[in-house]
PDB file of N, CA and C in Angstrom:
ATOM      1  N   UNK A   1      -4.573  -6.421  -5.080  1.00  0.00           N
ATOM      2  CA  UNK A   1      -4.412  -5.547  -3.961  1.00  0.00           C
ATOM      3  C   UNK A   1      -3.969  -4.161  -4.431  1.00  0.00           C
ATOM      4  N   UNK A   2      -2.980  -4.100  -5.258  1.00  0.00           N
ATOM      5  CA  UNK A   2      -2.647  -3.001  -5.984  1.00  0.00           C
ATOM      6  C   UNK A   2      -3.784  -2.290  -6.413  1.00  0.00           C
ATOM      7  N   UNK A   3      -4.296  -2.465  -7.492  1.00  0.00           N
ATOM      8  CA  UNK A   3      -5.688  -1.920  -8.278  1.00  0.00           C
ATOM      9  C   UNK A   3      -6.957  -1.636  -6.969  1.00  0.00           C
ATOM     10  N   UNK A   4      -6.529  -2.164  -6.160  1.00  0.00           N
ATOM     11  CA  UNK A   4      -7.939  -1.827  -4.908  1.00  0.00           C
ATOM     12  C   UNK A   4      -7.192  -0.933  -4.021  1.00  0.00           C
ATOM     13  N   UNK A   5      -5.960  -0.919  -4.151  1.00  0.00           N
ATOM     14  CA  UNK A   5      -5.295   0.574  -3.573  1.00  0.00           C
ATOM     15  C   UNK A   5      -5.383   1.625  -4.135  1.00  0.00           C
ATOM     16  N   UNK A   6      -4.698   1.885  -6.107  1.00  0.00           N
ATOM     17  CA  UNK A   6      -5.151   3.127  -6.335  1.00  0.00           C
ATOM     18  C   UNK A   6      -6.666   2.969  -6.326  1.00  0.00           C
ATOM     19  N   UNK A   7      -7.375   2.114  -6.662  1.00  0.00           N
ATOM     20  CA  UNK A   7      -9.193   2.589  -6.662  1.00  0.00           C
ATOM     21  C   UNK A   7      -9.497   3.220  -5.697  1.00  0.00           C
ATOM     22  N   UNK A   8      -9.403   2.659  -4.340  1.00  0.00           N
ATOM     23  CA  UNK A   8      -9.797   3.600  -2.990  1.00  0.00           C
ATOM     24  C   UNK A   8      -8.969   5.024  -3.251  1.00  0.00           C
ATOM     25  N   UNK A   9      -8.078   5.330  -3.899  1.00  0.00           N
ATOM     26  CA  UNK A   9      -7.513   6.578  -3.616  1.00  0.00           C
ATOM     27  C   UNK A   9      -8.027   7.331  -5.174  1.00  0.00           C
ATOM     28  N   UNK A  10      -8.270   7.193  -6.132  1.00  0.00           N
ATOM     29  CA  UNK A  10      -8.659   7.782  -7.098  1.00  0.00           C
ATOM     30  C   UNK A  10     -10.740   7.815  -6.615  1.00  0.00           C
ATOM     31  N   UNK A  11     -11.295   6.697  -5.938  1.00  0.00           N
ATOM     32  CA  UNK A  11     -12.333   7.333  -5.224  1.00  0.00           C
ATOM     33  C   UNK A  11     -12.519   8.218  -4.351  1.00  0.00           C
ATOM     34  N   UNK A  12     -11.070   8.497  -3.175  1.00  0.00           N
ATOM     35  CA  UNK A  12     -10.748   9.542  -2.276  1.00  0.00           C
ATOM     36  C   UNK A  12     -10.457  10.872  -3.372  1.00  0.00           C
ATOM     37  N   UNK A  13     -10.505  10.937  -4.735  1.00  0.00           N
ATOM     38  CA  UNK A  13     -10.228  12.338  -5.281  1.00  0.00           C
ATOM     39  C   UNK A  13      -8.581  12.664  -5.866  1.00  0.00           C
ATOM     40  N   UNK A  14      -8.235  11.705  -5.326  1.00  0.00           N
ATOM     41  CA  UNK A  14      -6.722  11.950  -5.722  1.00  0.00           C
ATOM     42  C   UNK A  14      -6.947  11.569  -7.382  1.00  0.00           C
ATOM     43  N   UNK A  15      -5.836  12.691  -8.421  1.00  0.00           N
ATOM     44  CA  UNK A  15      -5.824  12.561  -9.607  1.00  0.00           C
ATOM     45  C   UNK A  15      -5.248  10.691 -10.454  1.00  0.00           C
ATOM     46  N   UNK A  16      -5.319  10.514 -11.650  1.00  0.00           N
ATOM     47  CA  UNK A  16      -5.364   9.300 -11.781  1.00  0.00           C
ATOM     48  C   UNK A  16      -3.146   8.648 -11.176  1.00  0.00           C
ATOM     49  N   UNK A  17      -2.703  10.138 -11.993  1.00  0.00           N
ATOM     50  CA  UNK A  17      -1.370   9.333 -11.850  1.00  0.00           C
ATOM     51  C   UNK A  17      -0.956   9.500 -10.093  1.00  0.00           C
ATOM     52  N   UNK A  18      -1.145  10.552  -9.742  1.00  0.00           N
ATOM     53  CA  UNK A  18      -1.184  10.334  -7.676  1.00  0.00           C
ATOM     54  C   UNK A  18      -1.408   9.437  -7.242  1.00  0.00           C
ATOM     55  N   UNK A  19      -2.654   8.596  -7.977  1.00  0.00           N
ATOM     56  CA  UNK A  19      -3.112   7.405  -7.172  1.00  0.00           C
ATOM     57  C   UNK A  19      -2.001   6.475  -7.244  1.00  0.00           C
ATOM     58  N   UNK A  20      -2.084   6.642  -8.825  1.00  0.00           N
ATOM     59  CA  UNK A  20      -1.185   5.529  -9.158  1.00  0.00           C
ATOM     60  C   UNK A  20       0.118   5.071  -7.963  1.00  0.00           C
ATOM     61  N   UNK A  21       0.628   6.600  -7.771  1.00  0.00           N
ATOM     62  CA  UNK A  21       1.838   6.446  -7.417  1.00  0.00           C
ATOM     63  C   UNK A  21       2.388   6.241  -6.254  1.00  0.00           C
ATOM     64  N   UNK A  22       0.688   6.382  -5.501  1.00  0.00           N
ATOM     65  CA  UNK A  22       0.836   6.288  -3.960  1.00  0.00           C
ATOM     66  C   UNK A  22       0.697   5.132  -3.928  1.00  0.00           C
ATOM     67  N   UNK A  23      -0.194   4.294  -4.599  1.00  0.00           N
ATOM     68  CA  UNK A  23      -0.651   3.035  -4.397  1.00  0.00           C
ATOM     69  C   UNK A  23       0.419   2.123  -4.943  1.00  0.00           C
ATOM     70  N   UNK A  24       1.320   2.222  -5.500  1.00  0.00           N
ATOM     71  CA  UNK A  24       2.764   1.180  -5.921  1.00  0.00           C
ATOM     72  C   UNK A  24       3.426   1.723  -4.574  1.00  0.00           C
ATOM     73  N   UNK A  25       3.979   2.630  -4.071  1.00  0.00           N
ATOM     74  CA  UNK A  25       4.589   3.255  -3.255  1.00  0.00           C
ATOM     75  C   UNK A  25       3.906   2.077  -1.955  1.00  0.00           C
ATOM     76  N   UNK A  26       2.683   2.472  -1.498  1.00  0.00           N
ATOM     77  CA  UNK A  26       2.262   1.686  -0.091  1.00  0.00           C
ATOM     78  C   UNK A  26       2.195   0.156  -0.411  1.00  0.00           C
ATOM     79  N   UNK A  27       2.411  -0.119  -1.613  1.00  0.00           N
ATOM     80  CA  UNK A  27       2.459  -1.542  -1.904  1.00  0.00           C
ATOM     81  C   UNK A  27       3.711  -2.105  -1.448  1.00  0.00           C
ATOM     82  N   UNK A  28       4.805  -1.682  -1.965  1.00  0.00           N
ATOM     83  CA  UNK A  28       6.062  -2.020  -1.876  1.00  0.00           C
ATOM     84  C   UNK A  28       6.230  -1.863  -0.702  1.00  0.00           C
ATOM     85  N   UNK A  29       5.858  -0.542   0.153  1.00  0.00           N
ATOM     86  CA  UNK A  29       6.866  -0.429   1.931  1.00  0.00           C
ATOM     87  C   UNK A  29       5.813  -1.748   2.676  1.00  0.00           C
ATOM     88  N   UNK A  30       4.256  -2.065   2.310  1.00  0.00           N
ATOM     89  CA  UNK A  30       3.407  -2.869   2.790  1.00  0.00           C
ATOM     90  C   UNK A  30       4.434  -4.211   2.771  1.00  0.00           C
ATOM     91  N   UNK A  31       5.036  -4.882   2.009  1.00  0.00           N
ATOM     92  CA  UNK A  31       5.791  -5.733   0.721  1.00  0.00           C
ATOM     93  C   UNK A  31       6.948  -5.700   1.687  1.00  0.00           C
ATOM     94  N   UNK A  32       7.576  -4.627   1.832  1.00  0.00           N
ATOM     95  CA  UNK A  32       8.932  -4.694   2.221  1.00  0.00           C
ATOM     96  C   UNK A  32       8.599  -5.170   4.182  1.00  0.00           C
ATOM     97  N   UNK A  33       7.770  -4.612   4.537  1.00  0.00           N
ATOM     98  CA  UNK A  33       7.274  -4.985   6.011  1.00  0.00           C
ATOM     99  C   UNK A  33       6.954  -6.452   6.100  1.00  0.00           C
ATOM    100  N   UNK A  34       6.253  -6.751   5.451  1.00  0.00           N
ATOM    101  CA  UNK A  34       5.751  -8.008   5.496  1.00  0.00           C
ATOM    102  C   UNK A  34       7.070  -8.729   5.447  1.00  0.00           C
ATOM    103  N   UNK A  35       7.878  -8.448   4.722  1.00  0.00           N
ATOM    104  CA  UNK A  35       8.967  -9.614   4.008  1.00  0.00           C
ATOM    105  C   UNK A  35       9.801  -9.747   5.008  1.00  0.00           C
ATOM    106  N   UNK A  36       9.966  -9.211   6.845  1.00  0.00           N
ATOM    107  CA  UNK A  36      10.655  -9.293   7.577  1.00  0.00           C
ATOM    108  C   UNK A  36      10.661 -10.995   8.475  1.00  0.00           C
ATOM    109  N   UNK A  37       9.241 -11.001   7.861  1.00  0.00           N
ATOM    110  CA  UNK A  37       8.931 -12.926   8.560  1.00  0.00           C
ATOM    111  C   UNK A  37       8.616 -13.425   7.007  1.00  0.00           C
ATOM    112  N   UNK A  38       9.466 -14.924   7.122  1.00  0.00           N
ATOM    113  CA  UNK A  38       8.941 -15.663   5.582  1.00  0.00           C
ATOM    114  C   UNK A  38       8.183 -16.976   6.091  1.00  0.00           C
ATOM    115  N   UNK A  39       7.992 -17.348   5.096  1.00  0.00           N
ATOM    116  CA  UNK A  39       7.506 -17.036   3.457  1.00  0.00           C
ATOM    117  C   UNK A  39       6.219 -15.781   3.551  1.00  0.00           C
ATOM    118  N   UNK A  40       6.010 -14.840   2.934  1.00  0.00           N
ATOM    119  CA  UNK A  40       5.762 -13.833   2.448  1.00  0.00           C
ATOM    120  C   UNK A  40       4.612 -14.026   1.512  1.00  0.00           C
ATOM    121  N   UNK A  41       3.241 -14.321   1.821  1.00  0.00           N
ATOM    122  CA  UNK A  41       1.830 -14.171   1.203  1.00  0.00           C
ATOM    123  C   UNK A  41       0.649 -12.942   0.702  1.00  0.00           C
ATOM    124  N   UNK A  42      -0.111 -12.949  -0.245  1.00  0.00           N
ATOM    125  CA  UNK A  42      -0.563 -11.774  -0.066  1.00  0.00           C
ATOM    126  C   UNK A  42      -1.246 -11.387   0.976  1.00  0.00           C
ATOM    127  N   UNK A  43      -1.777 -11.703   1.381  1.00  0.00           N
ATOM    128  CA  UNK A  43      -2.689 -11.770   2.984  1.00  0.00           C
ATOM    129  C   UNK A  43      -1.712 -10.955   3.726  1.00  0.00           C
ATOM    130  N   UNK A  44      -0.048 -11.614   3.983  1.00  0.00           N
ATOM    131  CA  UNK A  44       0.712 -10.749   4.605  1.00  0.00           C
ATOM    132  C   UNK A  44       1.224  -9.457   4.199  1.00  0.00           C
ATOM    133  N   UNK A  45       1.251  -9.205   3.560  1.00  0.00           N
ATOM    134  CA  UNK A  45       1.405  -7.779   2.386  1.00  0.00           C
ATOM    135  C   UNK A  45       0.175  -6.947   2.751  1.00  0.00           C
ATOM    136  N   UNK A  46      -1.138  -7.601   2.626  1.00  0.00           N
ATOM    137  CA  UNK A  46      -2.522  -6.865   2.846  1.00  0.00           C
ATOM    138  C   UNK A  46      -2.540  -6.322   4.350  1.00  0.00           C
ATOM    139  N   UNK A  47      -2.024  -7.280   4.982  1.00  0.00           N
ATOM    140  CA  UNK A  47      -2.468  -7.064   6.945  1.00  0.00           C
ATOM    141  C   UNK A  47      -1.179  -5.632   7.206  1.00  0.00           C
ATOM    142  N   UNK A  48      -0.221  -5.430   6.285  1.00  0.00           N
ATOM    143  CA  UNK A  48       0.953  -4.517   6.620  1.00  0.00           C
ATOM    144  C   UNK A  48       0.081  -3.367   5.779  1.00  0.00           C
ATOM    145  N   UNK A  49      -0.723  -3.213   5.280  1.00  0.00           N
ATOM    146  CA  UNK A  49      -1.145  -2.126   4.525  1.00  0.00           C
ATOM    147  C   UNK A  49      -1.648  -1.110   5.631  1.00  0.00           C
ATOM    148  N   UNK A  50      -2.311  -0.815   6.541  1.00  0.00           N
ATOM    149  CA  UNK A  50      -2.384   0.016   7.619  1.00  0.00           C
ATOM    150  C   UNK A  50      -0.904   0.656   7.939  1.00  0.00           C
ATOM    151  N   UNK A  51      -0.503  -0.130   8.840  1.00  0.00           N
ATOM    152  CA  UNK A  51       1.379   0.510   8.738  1.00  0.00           C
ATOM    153  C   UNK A  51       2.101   0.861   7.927  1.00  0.00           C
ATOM    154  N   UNK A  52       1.878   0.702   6.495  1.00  0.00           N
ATOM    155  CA  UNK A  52       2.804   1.468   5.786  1.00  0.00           C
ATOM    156  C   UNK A  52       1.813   2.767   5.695  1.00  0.00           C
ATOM    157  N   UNK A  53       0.423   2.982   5.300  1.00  0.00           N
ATOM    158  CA  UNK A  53      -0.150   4.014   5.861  1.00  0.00           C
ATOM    159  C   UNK A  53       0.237   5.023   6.907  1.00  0.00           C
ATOM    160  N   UNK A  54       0.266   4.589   7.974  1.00  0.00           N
ATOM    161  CA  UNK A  54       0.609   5.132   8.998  1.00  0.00           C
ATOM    162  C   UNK A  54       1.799   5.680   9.042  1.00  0.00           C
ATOM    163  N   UNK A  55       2.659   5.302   8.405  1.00  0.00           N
ATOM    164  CA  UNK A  55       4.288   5.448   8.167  1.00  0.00           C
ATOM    165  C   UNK A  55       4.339   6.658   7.315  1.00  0.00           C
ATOM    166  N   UNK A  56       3.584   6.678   5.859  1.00  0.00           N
ATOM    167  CA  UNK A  56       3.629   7.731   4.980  1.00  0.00           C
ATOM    168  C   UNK A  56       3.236   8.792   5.349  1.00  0.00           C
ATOM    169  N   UNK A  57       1.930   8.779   6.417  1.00  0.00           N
ATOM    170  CA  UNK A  57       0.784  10.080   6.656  1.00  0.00           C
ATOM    171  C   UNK A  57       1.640  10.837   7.968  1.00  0.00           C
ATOM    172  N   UNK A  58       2.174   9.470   8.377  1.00  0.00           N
ATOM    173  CA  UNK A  58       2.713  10.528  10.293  1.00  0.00           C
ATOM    174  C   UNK A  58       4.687  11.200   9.479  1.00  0.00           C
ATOM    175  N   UNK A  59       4.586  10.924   8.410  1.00  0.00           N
ATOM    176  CA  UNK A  59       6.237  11.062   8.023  1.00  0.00           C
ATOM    177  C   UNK A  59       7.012  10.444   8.380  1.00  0.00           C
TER     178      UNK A  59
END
């Protein structure tokens, strides 16, 4: 999930380490959302990836 986050964003143009850094960044708040109901799967990490989006872009 990681590696298919920075990929979409180093295909959006962003430089290699930006990607990098956005894409650990929306991983973890994705990660930290998810982890509010357990047990905690990747699927659930993946379905929070919109909202932590949304979270970073609106501030």
């Amino acid at each position: 999930m990681l590696s298919g986050l920075a990929g979409s964003l180093l295909a959006a143009g962003l430089p290699a380490r930006d990607a990098g850094s956005v894409a650990a960044y929306l991983h973890g708040l994705a990660g930290r959302f998810a982890a509010r109901g357990a047990p905690v799967g990747a699927h659930d990490v993946a379905a929070r990836i919109p909202a932590a989006w949304r979270g970073v872009t609106r501030g």
